[in-house]
N, C-alpha and C. Protein backbone atom coordinates (compact mmCIF):
# COMPACT_ATOMS: atom_id res chain seq x y z
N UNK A 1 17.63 -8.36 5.69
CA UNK A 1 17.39 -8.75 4.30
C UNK A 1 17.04 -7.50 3.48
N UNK A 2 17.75 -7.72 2.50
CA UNK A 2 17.45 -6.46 1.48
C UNK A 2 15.92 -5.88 0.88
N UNK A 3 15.41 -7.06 0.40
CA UNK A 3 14.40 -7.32 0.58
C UNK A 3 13.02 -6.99 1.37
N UNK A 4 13.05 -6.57 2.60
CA UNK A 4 12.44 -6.29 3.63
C UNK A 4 12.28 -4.41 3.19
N UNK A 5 11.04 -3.64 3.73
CA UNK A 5 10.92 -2.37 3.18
C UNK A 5 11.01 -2.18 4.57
N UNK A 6 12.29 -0.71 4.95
CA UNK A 6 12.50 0.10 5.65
C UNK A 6 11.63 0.10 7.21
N UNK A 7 12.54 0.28 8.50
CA UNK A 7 11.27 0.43 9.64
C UNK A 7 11.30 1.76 9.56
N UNK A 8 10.40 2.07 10.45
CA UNK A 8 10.67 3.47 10.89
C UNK A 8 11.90 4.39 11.24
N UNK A 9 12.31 3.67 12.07
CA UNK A 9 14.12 4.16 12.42
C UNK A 9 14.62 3.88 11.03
N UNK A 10 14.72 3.59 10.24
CA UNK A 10 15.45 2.98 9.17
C UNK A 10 15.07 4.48 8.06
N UNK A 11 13.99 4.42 8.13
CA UNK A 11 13.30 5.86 7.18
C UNK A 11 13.65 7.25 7.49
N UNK A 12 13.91 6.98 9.02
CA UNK A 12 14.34 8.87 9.57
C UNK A 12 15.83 8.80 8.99
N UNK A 13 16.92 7.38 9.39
CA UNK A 13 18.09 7.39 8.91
C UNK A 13 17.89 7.79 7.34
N UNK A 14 17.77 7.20 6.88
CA UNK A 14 17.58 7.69 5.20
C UNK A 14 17.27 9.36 4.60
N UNK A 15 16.25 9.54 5.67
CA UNK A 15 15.78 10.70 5.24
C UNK A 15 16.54 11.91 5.84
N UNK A 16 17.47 11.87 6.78
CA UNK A 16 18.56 12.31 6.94
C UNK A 16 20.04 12.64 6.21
N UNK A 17 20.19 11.51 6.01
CA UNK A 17 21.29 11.08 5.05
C UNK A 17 21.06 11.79 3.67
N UNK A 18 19.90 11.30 3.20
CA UNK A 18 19.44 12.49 2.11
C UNK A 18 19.24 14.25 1.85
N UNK A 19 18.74 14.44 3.16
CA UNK A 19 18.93 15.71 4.14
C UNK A 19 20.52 16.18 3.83
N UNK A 20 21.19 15.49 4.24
CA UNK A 20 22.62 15.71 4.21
C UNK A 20 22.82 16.11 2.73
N UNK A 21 22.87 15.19 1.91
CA UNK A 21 23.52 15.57 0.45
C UNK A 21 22.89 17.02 0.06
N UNK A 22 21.43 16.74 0.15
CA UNK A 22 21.05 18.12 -0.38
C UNK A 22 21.66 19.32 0.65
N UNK A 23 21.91 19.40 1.80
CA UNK A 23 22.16 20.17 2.94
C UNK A 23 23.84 20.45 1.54
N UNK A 24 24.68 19.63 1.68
CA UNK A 24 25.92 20.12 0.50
C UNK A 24 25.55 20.57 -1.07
N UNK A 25 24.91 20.06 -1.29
CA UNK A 25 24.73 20.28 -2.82
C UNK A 25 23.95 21.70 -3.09
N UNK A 26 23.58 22.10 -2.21
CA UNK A 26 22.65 23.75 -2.38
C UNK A 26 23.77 24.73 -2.48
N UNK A 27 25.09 24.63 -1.97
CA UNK A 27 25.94 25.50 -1.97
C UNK A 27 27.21 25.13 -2.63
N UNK A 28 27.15 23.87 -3.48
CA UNK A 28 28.57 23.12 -3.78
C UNK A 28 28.06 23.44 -5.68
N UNK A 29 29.26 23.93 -6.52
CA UNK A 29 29.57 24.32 -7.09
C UNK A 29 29.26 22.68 -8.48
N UNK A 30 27.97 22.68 -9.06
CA UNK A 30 28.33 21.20 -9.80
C UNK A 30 29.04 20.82 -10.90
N UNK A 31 30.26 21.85 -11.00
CA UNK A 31 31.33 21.90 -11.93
C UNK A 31 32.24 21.08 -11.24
N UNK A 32 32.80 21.45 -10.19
CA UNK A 32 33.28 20.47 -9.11
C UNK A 32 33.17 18.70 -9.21
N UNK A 33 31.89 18.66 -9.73
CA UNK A 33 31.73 17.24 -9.04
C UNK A 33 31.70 16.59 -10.30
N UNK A 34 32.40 14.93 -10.10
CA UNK A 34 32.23 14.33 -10.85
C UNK A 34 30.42 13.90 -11.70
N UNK A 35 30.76 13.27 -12.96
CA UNK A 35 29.69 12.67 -13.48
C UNK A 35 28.40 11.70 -12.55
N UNK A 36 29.40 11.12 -12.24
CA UNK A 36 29.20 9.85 -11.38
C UNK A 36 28.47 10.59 -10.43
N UNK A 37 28.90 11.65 -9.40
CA UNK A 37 28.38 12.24 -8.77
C UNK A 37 27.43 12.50 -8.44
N UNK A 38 27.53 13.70 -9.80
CA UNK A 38 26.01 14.77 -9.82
C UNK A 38 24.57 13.61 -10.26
N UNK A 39 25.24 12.40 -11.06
CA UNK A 39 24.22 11.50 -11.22
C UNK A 39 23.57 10.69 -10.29
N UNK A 40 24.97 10.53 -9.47
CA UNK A 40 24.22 9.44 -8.02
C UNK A 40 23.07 10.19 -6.80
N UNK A 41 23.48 11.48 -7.30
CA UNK A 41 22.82 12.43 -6.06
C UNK A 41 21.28 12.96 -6.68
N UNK A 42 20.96 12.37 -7.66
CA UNK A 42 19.64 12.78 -8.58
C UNK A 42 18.68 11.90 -7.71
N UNK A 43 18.74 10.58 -7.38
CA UNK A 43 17.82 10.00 -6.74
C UNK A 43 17.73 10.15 -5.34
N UNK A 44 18.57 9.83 -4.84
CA UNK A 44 18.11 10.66 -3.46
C UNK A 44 17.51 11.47 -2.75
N UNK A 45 17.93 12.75 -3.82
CA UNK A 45 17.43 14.36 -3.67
C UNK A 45 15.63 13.74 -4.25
N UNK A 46 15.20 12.69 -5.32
CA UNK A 46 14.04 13.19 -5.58
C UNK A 46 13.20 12.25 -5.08
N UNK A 47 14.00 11.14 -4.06
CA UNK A 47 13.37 10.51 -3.15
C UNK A 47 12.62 11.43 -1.83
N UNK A 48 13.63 12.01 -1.67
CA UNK A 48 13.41 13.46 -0.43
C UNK A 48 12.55 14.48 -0.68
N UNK A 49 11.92 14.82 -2.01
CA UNK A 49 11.21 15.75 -2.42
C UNK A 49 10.22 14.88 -2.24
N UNK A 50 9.63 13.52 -2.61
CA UNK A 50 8.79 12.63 -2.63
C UNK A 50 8.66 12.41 -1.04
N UNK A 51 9.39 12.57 0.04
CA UNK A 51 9.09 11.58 1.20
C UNK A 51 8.06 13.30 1.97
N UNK A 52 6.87 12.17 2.12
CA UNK A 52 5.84 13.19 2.57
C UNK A 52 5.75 13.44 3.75
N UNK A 53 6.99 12.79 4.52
CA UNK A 53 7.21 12.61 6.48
C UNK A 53 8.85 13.50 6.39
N UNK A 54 9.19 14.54 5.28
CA UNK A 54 10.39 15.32 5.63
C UNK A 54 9.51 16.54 5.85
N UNK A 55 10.36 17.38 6.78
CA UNK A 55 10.36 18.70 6.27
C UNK A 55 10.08 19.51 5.37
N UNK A 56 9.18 21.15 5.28
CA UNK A 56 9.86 21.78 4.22
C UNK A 56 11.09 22.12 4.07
N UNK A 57 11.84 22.29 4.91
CA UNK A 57 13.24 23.00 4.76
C UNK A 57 13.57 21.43 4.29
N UNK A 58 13.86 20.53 4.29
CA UNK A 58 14.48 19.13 3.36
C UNK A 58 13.70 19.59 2.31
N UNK A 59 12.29 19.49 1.92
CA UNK A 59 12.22 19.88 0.81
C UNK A 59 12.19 21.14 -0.33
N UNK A 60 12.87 22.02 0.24
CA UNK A 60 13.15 22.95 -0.61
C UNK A 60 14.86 22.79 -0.93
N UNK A 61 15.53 22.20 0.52
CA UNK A 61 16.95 22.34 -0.19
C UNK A 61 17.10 21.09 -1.12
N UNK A 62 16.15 20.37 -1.02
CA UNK A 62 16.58 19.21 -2.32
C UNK A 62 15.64 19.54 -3.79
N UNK A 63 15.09 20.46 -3.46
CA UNK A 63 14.80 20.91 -5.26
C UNK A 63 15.78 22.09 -5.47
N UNK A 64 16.13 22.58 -4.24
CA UNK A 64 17.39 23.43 -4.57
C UNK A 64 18.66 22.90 -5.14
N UNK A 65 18.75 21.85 -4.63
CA UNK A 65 20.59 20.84 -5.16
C UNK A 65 19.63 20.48 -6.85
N UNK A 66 18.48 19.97 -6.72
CA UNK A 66 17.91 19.54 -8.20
C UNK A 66 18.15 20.46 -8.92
N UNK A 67 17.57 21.83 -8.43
CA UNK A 67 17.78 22.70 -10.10
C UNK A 67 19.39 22.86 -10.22
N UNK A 68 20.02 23.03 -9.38
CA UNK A 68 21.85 23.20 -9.43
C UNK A 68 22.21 22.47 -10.23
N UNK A 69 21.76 21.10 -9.82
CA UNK A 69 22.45 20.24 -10.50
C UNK A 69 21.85 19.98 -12.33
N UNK A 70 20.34 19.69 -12.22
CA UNK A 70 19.85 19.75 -13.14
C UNK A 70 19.84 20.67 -14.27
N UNK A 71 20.60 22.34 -13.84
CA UNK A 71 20.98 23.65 -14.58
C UNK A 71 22.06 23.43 -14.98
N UNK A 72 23.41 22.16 -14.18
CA UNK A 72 24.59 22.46 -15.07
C UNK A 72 24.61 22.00 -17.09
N UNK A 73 24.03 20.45 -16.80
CA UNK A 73 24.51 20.29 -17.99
C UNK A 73 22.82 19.24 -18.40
N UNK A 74 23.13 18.87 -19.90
CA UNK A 74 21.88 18.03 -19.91
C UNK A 74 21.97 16.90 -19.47
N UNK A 75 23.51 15.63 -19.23
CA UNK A 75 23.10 15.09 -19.03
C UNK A 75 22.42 14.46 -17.55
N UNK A 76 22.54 15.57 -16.66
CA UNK A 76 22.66 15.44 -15.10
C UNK A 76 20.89 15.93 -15.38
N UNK A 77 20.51 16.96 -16.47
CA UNK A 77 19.21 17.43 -16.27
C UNK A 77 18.34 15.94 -16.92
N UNK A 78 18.86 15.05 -18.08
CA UNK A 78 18.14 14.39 -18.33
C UNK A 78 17.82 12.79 -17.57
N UNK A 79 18.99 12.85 -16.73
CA UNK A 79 18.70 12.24 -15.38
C UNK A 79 17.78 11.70 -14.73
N UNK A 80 17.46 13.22 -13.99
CA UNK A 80 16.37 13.84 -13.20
C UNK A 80 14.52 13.67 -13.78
N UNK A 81 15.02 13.75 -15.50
CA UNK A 81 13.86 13.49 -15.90
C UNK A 81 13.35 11.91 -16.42
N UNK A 82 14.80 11.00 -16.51
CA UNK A 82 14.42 9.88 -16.14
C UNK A 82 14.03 8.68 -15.01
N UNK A 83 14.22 9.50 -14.30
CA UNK A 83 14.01 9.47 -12.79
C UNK A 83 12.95 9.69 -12.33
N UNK A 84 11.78 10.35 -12.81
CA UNK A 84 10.68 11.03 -13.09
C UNK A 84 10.79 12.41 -12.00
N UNK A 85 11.45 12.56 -12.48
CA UNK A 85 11.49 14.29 -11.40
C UNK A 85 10.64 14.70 -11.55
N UNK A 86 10.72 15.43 -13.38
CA UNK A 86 9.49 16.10 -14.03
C UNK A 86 8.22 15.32 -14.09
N UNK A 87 6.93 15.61 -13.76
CA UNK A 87 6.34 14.90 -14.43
C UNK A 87 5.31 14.96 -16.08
């Protein structure tokens, strides 16, 4: 059920998967990527900066894909800040 909040196994998967995007997005070009994209990958990345059971290395490469992404244009930066990136 959707409904139901994450087990444990369920949280490492996630926090992996998130791992992943930022693991591409630190070195991927965000001219490249669609709108849709650079927008869908804003929450994830600032779920992963938020999850206090990752890594530093997860959390530096996902404020790393954040500023990339958040440096191309405003509306990918104003995103991030509706998202509450900034606080």
């Amino acid at each position: 059920d959707k409904g139901d909040k994450p087990n444990e196994m369920e949280k490492k998967i996630l926090r992996h998967a998130r791992s992943c995007v930022a693991k591409l997005l630190v070195t991927t070009n965000p001219g490249i990527l669609t709108v849709s994209q650079r927008s869908g990958a804003v929450g994830p990345l600032l779920k992963l900066v938020k999850d206090s059971d990752a890594l530093d290395l997860m959390h530096f490469e996902a404020l790393m894909s954040l500023t990339n992404l958040a440096g191309f244009d405003n509306e990918t930066k104003n995103r991030v800040v509706s998202q509450k990136g900034i606080p």
